[in-house]
Protein backbone atom coordinates (compact mmCIF):
# COMPACT_ATOMS: atom_id res chain seq x y z
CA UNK A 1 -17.99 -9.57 2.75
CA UNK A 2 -20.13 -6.75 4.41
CA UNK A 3 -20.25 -3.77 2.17
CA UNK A 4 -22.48 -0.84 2.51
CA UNK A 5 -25.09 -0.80 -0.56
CA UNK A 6 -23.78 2.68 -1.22
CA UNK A 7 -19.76 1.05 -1.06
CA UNK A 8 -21.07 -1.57 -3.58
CA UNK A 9 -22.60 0.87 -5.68
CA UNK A 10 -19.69 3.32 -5.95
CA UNK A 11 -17.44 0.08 -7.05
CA UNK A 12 -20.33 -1.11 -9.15
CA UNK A 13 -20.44 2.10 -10.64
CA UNK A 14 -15.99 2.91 -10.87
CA UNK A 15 -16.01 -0.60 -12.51
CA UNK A 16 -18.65 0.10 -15.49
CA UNK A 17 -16.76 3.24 -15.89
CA UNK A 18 -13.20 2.37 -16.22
CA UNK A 19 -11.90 1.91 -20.39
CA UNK A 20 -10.95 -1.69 -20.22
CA UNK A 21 -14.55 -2.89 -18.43
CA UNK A 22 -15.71 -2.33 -22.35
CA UNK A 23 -16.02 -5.45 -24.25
CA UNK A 24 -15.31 -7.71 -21.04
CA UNK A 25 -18.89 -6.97 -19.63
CA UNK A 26 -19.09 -10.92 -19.22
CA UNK A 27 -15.91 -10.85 -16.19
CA UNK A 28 -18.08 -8.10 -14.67
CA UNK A 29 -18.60 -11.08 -11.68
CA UNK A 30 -15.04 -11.15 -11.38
CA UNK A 31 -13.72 -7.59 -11.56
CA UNK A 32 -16.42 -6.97 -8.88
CA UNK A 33 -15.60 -9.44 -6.71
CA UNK A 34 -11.73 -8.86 -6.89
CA UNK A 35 -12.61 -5.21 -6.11
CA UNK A 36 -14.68 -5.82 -3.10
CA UNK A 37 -12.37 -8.21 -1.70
CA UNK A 38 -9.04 -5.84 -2.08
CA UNK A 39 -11.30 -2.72 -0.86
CA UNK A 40 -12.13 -4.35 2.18
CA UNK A 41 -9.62 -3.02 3.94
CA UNK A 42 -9.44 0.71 2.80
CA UNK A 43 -13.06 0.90 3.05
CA UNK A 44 -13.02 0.26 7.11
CA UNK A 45 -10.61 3.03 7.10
CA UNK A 46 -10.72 5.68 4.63
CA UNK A 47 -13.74 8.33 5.68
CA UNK A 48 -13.10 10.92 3.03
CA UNK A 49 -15.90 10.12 0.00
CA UNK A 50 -13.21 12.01 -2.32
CA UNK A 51 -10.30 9.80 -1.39
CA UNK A 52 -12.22 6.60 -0.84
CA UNK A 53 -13.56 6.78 -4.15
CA UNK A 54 -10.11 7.17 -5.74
CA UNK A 55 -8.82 4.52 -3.63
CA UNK A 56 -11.32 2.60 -4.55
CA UNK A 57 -10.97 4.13 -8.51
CA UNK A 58 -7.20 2.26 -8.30
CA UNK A 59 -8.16 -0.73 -6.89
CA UNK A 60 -10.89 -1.24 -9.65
CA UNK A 61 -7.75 -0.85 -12.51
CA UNK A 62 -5.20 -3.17 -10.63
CA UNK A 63 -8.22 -5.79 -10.43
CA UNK A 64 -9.48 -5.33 -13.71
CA UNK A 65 -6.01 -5.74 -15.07
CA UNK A 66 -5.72 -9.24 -12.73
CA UNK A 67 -8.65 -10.38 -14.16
CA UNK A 68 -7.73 -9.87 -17.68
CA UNK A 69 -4.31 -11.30 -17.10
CA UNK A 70 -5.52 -14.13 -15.74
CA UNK A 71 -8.26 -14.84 -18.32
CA UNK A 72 -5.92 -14.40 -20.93
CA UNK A 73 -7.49 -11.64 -22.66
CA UNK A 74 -4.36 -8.81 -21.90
CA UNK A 75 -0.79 -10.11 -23.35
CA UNK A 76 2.54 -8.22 -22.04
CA UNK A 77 4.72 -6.52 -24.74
CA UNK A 78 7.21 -4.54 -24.11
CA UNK A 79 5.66 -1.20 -23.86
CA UNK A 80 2.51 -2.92 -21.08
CA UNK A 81 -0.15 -4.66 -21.75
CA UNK A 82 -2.33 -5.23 -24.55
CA UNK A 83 -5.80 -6.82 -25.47
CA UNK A 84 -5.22 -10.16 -27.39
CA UNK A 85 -7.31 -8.35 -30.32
CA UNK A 86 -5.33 -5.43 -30.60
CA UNK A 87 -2.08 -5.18 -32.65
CA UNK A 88 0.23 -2.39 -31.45
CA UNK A 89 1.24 0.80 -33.63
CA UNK A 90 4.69 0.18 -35.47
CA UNK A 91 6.69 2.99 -33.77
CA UNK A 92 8.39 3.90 -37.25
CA UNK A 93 5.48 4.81 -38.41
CA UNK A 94 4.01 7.33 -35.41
CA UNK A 95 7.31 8.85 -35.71
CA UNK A 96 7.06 9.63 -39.76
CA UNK A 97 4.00 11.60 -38.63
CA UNK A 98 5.25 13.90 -35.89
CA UNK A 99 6.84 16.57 -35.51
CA UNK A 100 6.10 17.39 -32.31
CA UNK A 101 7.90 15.96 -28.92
CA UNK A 102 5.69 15.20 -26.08
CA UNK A 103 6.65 15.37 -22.50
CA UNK A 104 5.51 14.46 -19.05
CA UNK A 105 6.53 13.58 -15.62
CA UNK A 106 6.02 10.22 -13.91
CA UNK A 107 5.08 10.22 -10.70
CA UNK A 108 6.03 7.12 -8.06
CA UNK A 109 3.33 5.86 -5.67
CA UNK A 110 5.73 3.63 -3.44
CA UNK A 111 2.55 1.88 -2.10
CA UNK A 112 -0.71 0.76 -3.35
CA UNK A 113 -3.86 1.52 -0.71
CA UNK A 114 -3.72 -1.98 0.40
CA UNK A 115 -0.37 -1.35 1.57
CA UNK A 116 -1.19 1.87 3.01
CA UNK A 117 -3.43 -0.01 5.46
CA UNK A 118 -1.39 -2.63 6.40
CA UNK A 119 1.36 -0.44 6.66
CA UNK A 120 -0.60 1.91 8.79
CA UNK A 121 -2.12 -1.19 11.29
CA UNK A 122 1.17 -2.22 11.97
CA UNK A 123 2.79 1.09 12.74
CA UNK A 124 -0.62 1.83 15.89
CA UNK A 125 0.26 -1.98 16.79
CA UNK A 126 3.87 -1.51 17.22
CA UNK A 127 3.37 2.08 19.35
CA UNK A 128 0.51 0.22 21.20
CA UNK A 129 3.14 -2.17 22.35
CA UNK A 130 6.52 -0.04 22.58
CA UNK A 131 4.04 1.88 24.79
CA UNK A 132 2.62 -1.30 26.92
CA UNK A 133 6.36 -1.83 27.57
CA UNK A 134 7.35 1.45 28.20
CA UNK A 135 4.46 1.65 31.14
CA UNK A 136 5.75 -1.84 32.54
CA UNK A 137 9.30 -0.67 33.05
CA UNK A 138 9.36 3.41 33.66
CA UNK A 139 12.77 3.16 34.68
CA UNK A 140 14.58 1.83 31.64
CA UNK A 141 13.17 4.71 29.42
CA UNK A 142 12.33 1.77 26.26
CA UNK A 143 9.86 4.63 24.71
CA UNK A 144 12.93 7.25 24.75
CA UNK A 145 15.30 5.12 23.86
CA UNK A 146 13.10 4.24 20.76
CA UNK A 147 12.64 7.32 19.96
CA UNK A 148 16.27 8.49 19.75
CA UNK A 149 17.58 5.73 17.92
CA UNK A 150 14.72 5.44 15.26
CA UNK A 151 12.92 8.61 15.16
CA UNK A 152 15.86 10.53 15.37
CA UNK A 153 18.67 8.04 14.47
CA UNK A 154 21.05 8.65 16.89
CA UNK A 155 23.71 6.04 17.28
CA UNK A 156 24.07 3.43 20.54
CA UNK A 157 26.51 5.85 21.88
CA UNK A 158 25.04 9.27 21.08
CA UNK A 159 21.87 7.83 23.57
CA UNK A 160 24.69 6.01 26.13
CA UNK A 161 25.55 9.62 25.97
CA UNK A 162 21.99 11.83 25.80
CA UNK A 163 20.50 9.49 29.03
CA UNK A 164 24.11 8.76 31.15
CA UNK A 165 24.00 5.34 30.10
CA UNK A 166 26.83 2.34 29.29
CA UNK A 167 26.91 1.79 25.17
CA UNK A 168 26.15 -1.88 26.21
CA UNK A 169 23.51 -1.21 28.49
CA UNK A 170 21.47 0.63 25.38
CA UNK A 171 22.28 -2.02 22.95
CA UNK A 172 20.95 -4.81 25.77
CA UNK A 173 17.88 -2.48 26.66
CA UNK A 174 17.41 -2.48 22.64
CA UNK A 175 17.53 -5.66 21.82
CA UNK A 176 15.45 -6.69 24.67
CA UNK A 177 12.63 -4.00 23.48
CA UNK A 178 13.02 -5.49 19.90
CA UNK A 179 12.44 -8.92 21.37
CA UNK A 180 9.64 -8.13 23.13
CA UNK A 181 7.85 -6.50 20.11
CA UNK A 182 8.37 -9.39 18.11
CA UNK A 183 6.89 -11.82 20.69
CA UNK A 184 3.82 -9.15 20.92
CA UNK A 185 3.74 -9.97 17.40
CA UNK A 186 3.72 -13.52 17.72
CA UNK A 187 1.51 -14.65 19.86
């Protein structure tokens, strides 16, 4: 692995900091290394300090957790996880006490940061190639014919239509630009 100092600070430092990284100082070695090795990747590509360091913040939690997990310190109930040492509240009881109802919205983050990456290597390696094909062949218009059927998602015959082409000769020059994207992939 070949962190900055300052990267291996910053996780040094998110990883001393986050609530669980008390009273498991001894898996520090392991929540560190888990960390660097999933931040690899958004390190090389995030440039904003701000974002990078709660990408990084994330990262630190989901490892943390892994670690635990795996160590067998963290058990799963049905309400998350929860340190072998601690005994969760009996919910009768929190609700004798209050009177007061306490409400918030959950928010959905479809991807981790990891994914992000990945997601976001494979999206400039597939318009690298669409447009490697594309310059190959001018005159079967691959990049348009993308473009309407997946950016705009226009059916086979809508685009027969749009460029003054057969349905079937779309659908062949489609599946032939599919193919060749998958080999680009492959090899």
């Amino acid at each position: 692995m070949d962190l900055a100092q300052d990267k291996l600070d910053l996780i040094e430092k998110i990883i001393k900091s986050d609530r669980k990284y008390s009273n498991n100082e001894d898996l520090f070695e392991d929540f560190f290394s888990e960390t660097c090795r999933r931040s690899l990747g958004i390190i090389e590509v995030v440039s904003s300090n701000k974002a990078l360091e709660g990408y990084i913040r994330r990262i630190a939690t989901t490892s943390i957790l892994n670690v635990l997990k795996d160590s067998g310190r963290l058990k799963r109930t049905k309400n998350g996880y929860l340190p072998i040492m601690e005994v969760p509240a009996d919910e009768n009881v929190l609700n004798d006490y209050s009177d007061s109802l306490i409400s918030y919205s959950n928010f959905n983050i479809s991807f981790n940061p990891e994914e992000l990456v990945v997601q976001n290597d494979i999206i400039k390696r597939v318009s690298a190639i669409l447009i490697k094909i594309d310059d190959s062949e001018p005159e079967k218009q691959y990049l348009k014919i993308y473009k309407l059927r997946y950016d705009l998602g226009m059916t086979q015959k809508e685009i027969s239509e749009e460029l003054g082409l057969s349905q079937s000769e779309v659908s062949k020059r489609l599946f032939k630009l599919m193919k060749r994207v998958k080999e680009s992939f492959e090899s």
